[in-house]
N, C-alpha and C. Protein backbone atom coordinates (compact mmCIF):
# COMPACT_ATOMS: atom_id res chain seq x y z
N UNK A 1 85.58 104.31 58.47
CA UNK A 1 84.95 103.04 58.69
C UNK A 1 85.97 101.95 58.37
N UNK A 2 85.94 100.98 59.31
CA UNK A 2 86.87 99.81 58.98
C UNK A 2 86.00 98.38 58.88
N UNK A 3 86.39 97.52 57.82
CA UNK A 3 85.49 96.14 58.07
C UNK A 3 86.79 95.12 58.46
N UNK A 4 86.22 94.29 59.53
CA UNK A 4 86.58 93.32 60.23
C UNK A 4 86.44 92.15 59.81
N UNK A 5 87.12 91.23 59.93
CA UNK A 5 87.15 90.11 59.49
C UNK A 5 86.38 89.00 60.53
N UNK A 6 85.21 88.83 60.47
CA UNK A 6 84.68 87.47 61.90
C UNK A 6 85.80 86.88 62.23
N UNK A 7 85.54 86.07 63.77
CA UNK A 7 86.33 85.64 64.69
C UNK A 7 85.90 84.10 63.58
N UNK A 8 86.86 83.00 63.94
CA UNK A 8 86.83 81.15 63.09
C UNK A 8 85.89 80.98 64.06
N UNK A 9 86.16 81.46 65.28
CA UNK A 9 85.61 80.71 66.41
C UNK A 9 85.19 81.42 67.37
N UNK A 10 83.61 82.37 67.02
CA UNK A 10 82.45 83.27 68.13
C UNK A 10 82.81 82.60 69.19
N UNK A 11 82.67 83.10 70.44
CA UNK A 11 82.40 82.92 71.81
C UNK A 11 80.81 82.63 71.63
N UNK A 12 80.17 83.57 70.76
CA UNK A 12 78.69 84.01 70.79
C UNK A 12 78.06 83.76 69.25
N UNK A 13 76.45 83.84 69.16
CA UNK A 13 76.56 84.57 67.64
C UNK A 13 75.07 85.43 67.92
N UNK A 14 75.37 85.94 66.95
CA UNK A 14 74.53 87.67 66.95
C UNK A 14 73.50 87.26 65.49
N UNK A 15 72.30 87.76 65.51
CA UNK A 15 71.80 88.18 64.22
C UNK A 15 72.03 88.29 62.79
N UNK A 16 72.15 87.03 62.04
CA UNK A 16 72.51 87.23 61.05
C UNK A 16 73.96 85.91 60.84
N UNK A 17 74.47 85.80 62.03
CA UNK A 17 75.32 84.97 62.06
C UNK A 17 75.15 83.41 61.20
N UNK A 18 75.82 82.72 60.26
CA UNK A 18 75.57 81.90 60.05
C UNK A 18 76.50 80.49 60.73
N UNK A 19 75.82 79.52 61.14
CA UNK A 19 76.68 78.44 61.68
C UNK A 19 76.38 76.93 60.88
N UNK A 20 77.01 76.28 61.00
CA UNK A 20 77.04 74.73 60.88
C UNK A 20 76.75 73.89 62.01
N UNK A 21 75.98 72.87 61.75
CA UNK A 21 75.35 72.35 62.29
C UNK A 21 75.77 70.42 62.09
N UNK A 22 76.44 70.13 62.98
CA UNK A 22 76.79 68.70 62.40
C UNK A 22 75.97 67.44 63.35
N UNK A 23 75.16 66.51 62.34
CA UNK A 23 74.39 65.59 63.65
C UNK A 23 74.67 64.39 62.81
N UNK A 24 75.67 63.59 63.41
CA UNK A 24 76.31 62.46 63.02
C UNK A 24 77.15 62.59 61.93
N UNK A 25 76.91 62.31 60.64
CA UNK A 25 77.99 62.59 59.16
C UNK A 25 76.69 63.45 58.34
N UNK A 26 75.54 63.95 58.76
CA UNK A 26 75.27 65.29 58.10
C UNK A 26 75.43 66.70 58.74
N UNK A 27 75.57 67.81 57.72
CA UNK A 27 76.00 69.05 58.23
C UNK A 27 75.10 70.17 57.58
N UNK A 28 74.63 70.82 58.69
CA UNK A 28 73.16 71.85 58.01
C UNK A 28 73.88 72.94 58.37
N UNK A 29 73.73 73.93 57.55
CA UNK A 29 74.30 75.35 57.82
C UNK A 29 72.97 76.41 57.92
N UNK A 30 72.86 77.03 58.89
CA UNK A 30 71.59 77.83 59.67
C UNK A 30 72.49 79.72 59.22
N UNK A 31 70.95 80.35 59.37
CA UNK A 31 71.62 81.20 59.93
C UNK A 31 70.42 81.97 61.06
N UNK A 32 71.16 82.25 62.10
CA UNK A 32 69.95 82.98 63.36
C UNK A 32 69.54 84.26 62.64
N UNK A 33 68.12 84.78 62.94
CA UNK A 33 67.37 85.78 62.37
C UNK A 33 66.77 86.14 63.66
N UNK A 34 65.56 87.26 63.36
CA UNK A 34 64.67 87.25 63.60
C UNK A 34 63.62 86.53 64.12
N UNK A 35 62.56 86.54 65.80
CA UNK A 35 61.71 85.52 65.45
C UNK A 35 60.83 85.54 64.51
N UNK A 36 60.39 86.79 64.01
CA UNK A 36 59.35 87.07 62.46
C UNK A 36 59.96 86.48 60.97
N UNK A 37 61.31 86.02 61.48
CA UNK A 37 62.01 85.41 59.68
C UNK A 37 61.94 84.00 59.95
N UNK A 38 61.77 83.46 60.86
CA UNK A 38 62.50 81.92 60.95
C UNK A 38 61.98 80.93 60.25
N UNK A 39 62.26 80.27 59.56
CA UNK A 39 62.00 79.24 58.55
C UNK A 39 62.60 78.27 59.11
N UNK A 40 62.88 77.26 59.83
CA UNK A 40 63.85 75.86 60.04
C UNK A 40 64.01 75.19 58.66
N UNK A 41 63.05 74.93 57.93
CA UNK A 41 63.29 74.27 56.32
C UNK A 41 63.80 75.15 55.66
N UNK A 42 63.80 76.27 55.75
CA UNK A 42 64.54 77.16 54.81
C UNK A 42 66.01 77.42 55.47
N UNK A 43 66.38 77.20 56.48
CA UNK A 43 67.82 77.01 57.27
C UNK A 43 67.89 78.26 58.26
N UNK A 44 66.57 78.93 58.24
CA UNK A 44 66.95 79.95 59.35
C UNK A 44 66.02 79.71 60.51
N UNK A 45 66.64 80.29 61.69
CA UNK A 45 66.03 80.02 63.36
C UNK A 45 66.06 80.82 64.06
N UNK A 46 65.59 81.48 64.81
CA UNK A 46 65.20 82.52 65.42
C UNK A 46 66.25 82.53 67.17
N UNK A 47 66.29 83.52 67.22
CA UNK A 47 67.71 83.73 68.06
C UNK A 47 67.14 83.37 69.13
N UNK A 48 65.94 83.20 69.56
CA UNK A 48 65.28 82.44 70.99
C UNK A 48 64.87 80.89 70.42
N UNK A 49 65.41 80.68 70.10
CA UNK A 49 65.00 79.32 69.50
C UNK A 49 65.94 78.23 70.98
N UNK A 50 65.48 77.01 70.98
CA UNK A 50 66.45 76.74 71.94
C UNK A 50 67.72 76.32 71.30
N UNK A 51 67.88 75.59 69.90
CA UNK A 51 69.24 75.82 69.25
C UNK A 51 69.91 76.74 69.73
N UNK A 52 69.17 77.67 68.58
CA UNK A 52 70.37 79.06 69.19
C UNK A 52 70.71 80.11 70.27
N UNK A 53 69.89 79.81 71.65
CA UNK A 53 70.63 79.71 72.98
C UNK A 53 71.69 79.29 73.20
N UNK A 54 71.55 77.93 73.00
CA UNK A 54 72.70 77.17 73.43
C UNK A 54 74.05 77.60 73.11
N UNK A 55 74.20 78.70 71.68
CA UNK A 55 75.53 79.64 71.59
C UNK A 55 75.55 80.36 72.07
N UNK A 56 74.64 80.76 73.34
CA UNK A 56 74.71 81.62 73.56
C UNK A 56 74.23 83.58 72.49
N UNK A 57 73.10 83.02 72.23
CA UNK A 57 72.56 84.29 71.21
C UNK A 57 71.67 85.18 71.83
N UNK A 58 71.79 86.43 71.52
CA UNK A 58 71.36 87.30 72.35
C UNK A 58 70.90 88.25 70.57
N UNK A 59 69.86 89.34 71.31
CA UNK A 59 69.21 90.34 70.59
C UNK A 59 70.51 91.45 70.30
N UNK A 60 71.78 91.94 70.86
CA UNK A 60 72.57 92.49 71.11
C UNK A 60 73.64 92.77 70.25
């Protein structure tokens, strides 16, 4: 078994992935889940969410 180091910069993000989120001079850090986990106040969003489309997020 080998562990990998994440890409700085996904093409994509997958399950579990956490991102930053910048809207003007604040910055929210998410991470995509589950649609059964998603909390938005708690910082997580569900990988069909339309946010996290837009990276392109898939079940995969």
């Amino acid at each position: 078994m080998e562990v990998l180091e994440p890409s700085p910069e996904p093409a994509s993000v997958r399950f579990g992935t956490h991102v930053s989120i910048k809207r003007g001079s604040q910055v929210r850090d998410i991470r995509i889940v589950g649609e059964d986990e998603a909390d938005p106040s708690a910082g997580t969003i569900a990988w069909t969410s339309p946010l996290a489309r837009t990276r392109r997020c898939g079940p995969w």
